[in-house]
N, C-alpha and C. Protein backbone atom coordinates (compact mmCIF):
# COMPACT_ATOMS: atom_id res chain seq x y z
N UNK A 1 -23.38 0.00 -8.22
CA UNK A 1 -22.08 0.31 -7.67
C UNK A 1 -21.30 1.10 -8.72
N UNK A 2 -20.82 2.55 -8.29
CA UNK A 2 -19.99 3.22 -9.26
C UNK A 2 -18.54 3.31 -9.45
N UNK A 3 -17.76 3.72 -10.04
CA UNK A 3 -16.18 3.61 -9.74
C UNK A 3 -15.72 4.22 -8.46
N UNK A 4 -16.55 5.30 -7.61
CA UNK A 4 -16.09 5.49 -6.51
C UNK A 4 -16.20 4.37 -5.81
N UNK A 5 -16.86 4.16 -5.61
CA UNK A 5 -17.60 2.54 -4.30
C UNK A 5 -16.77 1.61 -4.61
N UNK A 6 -16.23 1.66 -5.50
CA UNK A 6 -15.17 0.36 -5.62
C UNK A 6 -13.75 0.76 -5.39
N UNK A 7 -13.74 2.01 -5.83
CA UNK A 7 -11.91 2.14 -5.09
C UNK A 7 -12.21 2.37 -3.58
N UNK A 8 -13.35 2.94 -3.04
CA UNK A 8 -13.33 2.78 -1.64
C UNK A 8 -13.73 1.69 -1.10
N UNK A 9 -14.00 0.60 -1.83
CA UNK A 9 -13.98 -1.16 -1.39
C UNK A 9 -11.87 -1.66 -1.46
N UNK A 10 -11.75 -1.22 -2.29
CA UNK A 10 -10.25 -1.76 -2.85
C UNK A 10 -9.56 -0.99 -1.71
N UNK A 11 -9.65 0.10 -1.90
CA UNK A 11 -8.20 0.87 -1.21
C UNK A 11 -7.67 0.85 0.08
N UNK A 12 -8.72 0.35 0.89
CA UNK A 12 -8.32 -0.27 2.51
C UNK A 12 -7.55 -1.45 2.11
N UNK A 13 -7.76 -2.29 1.40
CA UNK A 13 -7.28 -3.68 0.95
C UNK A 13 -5.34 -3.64 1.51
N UNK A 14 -4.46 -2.48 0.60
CA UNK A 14 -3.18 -2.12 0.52
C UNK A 14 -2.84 -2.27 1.56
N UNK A 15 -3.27 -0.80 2.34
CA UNK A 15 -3.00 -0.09 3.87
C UNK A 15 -2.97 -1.43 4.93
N UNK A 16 -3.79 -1.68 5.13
CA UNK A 16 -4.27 -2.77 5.85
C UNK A 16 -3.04 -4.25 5.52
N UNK A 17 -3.51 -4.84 4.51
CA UNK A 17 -2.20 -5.52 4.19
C UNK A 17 -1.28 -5.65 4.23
N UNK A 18 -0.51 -4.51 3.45
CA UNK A 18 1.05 -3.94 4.08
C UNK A 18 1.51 -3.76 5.33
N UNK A 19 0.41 -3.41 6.40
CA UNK A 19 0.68 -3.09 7.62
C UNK A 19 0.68 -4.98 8.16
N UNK A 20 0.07 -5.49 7.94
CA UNK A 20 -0.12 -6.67 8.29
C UNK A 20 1.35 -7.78 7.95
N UNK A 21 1.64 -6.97 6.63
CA UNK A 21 2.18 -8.46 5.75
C UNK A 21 3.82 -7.80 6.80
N UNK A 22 3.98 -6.02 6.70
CA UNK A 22 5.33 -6.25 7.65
C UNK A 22 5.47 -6.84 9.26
N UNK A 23 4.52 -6.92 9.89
CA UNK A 23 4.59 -7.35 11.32
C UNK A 23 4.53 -8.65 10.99
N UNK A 24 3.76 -9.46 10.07
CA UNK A 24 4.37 -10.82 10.13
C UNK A 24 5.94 -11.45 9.61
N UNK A 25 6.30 -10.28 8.53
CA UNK A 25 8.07 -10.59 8.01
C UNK A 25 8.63 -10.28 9.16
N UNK A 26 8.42 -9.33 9.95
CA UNK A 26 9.11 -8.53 11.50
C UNK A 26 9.35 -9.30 12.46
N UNK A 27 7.92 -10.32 12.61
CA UNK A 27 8.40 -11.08 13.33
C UNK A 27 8.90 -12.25 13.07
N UNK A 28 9.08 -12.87 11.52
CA UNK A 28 9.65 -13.84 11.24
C UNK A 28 10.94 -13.56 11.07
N UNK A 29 11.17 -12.51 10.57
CA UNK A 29 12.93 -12.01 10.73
C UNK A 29 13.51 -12.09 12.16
N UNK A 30 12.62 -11.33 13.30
CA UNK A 30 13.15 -10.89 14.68
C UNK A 30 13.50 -12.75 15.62
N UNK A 31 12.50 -13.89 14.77
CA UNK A 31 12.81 -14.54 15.72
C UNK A 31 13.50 -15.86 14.61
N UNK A 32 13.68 -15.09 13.82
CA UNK A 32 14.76 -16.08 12.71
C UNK A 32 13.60 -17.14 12.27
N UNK A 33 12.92 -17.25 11.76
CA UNK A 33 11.66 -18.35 11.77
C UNK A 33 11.76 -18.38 10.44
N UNK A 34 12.25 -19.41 9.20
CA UNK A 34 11.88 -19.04 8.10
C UNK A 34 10.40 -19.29 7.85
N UNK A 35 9.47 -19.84 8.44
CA UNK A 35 8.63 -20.15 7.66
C UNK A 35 7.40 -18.48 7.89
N UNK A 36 7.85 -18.06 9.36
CA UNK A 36 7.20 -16.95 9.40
C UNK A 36 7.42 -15.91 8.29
N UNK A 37 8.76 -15.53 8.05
CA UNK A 37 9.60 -14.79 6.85
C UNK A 37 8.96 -15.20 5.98
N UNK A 38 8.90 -16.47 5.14
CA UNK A 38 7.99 -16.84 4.46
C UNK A 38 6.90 -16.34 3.65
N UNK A 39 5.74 -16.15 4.82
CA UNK A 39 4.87 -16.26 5.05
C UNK A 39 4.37 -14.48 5.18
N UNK A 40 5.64 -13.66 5.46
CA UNK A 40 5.23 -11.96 5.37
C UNK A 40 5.68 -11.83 4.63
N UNK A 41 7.17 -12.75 3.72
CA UNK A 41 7.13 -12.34 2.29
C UNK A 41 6.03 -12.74 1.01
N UNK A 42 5.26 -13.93 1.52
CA UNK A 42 3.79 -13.70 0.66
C UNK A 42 3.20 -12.70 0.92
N UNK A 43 2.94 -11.99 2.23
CA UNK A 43 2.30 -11.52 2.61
C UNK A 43 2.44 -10.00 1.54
N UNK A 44 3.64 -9.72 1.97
CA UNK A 44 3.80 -8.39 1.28
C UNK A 44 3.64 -8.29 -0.49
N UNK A 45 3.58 -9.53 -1.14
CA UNK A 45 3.69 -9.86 -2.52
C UNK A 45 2.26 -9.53 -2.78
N UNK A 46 1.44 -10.37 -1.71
CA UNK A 46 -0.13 -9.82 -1.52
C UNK A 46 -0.75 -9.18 -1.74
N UNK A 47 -0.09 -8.31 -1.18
CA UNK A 47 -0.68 -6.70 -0.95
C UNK A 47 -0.07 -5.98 -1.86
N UNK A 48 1.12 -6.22 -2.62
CA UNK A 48 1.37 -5.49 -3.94
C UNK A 48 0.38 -5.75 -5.19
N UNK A 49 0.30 -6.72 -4.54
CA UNK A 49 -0.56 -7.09 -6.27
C UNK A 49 -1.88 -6.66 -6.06
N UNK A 50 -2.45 -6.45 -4.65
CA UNK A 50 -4.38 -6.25 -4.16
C UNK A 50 -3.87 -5.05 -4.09
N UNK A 51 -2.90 -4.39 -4.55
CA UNK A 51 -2.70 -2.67 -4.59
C UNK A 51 -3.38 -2.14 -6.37
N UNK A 52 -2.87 -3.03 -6.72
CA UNK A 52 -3.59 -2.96 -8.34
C UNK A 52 -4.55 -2.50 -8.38
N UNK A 53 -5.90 -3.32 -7.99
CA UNK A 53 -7.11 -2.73 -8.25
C UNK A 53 -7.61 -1.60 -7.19
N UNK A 54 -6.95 -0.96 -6.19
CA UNK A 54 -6.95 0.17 -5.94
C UNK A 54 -6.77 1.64 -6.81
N UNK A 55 -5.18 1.08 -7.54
CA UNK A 55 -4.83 2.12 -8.31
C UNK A 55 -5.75 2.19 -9.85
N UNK A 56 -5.81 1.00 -10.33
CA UNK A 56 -6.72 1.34 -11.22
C UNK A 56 -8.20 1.96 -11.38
N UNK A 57 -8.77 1.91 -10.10
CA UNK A 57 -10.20 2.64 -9.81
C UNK A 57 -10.21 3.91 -9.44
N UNK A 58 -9.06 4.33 -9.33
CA UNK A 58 -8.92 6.08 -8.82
C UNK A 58 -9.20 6.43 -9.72
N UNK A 59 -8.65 6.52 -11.25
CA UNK A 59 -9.50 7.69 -12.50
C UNK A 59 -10.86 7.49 -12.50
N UNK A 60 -11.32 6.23 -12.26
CA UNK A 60 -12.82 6.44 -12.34
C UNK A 60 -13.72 7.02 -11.01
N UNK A 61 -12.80 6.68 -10.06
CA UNK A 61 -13.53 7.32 -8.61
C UNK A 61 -13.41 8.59 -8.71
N UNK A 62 -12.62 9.76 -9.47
CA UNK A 62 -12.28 10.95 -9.49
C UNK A 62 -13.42 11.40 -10.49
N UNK A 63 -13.84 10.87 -11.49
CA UNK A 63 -14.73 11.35 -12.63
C UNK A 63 -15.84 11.33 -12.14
N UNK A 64 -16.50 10.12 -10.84
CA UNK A 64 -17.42 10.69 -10.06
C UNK A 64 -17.60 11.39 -9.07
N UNK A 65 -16.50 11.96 -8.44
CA UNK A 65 -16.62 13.07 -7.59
C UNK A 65 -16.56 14.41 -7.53
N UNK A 66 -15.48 14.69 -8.73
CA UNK A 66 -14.94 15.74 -9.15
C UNK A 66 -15.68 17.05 -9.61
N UNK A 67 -16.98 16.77 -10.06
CA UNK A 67 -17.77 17.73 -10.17
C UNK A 67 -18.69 18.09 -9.00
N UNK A 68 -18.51 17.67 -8.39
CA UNK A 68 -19.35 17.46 -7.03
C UNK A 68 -19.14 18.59 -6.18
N UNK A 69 -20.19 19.42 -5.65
CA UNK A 69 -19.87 20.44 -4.47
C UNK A 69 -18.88 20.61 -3.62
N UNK A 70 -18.49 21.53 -3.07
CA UNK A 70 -17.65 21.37 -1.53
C UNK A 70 -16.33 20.07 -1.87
N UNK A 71 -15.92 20.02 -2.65
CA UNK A 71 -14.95 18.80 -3.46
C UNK A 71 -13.90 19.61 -4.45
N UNK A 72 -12.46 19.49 -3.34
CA UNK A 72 -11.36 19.86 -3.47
C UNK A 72 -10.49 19.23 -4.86
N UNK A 73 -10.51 19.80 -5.28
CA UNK A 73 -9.21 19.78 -7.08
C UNK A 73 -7.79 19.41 -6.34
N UNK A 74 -7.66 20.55 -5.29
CA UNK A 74 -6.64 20.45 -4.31
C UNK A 74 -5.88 19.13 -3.91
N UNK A 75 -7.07 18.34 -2.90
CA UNK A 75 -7.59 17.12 -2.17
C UNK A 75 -7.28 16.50 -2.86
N UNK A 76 -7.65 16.49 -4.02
CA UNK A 76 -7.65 15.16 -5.44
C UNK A 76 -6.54 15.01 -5.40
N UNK A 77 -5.92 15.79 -6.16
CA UNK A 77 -4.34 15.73 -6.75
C UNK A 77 -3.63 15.54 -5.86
N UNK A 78 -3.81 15.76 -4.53
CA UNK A 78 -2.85 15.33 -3.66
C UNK A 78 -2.55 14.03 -3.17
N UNK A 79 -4.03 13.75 -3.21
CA UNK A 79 -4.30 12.34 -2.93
C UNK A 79 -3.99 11.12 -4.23
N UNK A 80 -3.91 12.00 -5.16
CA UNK A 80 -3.32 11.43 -6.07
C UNK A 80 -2.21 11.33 -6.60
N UNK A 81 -1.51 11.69 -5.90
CA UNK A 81 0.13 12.11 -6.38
C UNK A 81 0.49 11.47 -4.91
N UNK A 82 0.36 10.72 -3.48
CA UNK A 82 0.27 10.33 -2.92
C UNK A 82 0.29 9.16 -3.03
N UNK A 83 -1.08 8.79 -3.49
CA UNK A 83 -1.21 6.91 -4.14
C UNK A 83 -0.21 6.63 -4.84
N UNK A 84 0.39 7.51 -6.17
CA UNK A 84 0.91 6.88 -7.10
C UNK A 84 2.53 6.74 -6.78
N UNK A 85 2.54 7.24 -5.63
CA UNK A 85 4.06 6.97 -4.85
C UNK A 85 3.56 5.93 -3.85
N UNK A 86 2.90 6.06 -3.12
CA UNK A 86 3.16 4.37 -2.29
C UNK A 86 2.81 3.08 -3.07
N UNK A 87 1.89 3.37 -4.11
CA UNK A 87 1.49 2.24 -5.61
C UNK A 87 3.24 2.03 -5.59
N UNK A 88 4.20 2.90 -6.28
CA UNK A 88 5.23 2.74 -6.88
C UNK A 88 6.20 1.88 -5.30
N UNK A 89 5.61 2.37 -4.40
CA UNK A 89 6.68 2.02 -3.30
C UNK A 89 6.40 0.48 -2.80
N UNK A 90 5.21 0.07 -3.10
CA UNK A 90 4.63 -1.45 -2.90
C UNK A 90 4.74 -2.14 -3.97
N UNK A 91 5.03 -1.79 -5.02
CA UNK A 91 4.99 -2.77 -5.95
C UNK A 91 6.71 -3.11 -5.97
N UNK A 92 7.18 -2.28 -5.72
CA UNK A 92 8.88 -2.52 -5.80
C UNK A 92 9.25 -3.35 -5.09
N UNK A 93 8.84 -2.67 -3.32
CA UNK A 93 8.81 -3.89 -2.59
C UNK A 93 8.34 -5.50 -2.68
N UNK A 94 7.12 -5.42 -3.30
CA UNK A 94 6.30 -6.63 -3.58
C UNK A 94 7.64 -7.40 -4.79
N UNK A 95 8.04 -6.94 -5.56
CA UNK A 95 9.07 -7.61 -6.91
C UNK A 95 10.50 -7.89 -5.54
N UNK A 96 10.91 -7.14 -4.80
CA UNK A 96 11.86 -7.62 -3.68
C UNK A 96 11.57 -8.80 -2.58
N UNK A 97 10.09 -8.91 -2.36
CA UNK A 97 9.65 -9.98 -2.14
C UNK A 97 9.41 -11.36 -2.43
N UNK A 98 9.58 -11.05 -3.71
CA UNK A 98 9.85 -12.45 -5.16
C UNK A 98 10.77 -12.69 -4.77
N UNK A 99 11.86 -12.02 -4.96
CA UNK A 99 13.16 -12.30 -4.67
C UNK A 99 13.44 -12.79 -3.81
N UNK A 100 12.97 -12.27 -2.91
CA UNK A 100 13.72 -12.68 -1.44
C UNK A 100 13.06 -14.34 -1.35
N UNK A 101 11.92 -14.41 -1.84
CA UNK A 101 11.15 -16.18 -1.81
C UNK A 101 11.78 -17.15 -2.94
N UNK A 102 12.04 -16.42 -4.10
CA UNK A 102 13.51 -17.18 -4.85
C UNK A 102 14.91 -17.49 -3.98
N UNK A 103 15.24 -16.67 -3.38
CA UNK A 103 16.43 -16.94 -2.57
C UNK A 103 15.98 -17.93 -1.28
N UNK A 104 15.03 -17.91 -0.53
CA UNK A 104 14.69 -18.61 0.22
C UNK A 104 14.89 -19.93 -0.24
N UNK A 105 14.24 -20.44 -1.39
CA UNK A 105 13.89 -21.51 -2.16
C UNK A 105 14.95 -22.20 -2.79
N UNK A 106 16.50 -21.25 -2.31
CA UNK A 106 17.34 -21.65 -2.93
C UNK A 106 18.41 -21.71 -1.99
N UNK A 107 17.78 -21.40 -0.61
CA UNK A 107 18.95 -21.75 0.47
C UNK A 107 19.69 -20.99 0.29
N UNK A 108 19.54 -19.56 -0.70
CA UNK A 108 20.84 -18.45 -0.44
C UNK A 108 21.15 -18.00 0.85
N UNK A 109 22.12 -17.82 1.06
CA UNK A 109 23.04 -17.07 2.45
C UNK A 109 22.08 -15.38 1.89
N UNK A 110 22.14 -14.89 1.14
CA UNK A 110 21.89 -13.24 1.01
C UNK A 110 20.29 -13.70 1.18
N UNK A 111 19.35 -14.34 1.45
CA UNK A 111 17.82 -14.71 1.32
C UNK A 111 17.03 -13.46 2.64
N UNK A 112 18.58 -13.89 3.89
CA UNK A 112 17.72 -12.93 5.00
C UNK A 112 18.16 -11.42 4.48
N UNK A 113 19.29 -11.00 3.89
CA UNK A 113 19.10 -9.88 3.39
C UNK A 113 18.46 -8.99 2.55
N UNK A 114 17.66 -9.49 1.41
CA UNK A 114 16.45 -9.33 1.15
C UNK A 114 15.47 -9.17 1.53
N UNK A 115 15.17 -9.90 2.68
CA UNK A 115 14.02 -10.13 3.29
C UNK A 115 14.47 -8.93 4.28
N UNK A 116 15.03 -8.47 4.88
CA UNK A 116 15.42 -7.42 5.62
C UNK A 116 15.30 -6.09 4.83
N UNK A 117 15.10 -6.10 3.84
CA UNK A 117 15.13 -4.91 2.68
C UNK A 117 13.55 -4.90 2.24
N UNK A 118 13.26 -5.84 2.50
CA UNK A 118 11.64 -6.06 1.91
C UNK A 118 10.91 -5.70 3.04
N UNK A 119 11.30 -5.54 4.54
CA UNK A 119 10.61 -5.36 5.47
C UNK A 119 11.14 -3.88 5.74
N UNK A 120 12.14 -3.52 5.40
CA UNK A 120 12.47 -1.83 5.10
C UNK A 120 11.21 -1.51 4.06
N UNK A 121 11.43 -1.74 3.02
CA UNK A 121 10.32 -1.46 2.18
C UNK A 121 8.73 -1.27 2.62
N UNK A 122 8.77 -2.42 3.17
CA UNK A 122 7.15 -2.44 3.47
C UNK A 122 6.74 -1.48 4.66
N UNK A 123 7.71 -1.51 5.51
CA UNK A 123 7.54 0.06 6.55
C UNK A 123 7.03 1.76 5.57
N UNK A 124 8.14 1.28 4.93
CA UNK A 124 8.13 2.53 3.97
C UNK A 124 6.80 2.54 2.81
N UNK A 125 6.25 1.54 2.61
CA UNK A 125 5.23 1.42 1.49
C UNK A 125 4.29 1.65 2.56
N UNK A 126 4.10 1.44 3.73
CA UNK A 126 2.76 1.53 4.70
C UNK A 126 2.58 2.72 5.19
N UNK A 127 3.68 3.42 5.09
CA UNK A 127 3.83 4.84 5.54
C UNK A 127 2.60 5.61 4.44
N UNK A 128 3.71 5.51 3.40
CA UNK A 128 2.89 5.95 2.07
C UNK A 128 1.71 6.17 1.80
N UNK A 129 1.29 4.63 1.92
CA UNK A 129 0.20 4.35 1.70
C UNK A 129 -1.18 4.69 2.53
N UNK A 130 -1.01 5.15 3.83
CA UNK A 130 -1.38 5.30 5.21
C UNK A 130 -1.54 6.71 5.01
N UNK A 131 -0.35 8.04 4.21
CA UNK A 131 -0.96 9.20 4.16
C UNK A 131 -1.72 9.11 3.05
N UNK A 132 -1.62 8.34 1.88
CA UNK A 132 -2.69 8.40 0.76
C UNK A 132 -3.63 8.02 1.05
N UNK A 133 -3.86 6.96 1.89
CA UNK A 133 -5.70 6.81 2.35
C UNK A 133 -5.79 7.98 3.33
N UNK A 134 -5.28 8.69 4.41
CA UNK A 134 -5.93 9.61 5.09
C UNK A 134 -6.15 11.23 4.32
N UNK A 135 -5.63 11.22 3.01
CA UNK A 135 -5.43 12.37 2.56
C UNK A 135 -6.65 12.25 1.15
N UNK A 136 -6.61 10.79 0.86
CA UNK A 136 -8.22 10.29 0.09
C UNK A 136 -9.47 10.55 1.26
N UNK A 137 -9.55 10.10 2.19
CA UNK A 137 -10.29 10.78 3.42
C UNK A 137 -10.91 12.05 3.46
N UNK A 138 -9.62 12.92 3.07
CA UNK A 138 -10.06 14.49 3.12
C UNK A 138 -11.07 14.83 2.21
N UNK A 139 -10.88 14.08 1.20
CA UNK A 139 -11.73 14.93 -0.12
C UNK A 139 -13.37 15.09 0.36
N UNK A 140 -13.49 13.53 0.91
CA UNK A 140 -14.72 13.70 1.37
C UNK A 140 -15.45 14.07 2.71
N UNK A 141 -14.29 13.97 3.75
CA UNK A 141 -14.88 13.24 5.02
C UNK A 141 -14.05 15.24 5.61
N UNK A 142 -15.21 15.57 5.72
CA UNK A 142 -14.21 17.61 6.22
C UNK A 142 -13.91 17.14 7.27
N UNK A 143 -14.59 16.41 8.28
CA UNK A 143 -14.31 16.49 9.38
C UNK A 143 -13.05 16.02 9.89
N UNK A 144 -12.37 15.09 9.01
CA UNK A 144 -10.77 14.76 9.28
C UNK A 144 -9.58 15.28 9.10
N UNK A 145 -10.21 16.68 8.14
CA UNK A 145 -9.11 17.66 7.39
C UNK A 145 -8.16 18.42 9.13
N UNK A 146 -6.97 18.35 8.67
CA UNK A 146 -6.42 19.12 9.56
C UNK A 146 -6.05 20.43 9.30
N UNK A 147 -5.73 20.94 7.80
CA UNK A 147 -6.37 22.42 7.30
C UNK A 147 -7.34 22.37 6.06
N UNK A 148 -8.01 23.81 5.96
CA UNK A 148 -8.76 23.90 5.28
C UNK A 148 -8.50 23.73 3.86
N UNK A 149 -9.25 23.13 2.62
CA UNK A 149 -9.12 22.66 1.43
C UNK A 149 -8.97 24.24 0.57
N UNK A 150 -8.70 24.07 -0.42
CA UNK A 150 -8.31 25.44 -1.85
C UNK A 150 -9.04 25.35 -2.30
């Protein structure tokens, strides 16, 4: 197993998660449930932290591809300047998620407002994260490109 095979084991991990961890805060917010809230604010803490070993396997997944035929410089960097903004946009969220489970834990009145900010976040980190895996996609997979690579 090389450093590519493992960031493409890891990097569904995020996408997937994040998308998961906000529909469970969504619906623990929408029907006032703390324990659901709870339970998507682990969720999203989750997936910040199983974002880690995504981001750390990209320099090595790049050193095995990069010399490689028909394999965009382009693609790369995009896809890499991509990750390292929804990385930055999940982990923020994920530290607002602490929070918001400190405040929970403490019966704060501001606990659902956090948690309302953490599920802003996590929309926004899934977004992110959702064009950085389809734009990691491109490098390899032509057939998903919607224009042609440089």
């Amino acid at each position: 197993m090389n450093p590519a095979h493992l960031h493409l084991i890891f990097n569904h991990v995020p996408i997937v998660g994040s998308f998961f961890a906000l529909v469970l805060l969504g619906v623990g917010l929408l029907r006032r449930n703390e324990t659901l809230t709870r339970a998507g604010l682990v969720a999203v803490l989750a997936a910040a932290i199983l974002c880690i070993p995504a981001q750390l396997t990209g320099e090595g997944a790049e050193e095995v591809i990069e010399d490689r035929l028909n394999i965009s410089h382009h693609l790369i960097h995009e896809h890499e300047e991509a990750a390292e903004l929804g990385f930055m946009a999940l982990e923020l969220t994920g530290a607002l998620a602490l929070f918001g489970l400190l405040l929970l834990g403490r019966r704060s009145p501001k606990a659902t407002l956090v948690a309302g900010l953490t599920l802003a976040g996590a929309v926004v980190s899934f977004g992110l994260l959702a064009q950085a895996g389809n734009l990691g996609g491109e490098i390899s997979h032509p057939e998903v490109r919607t224009v042609k690579a440089e």
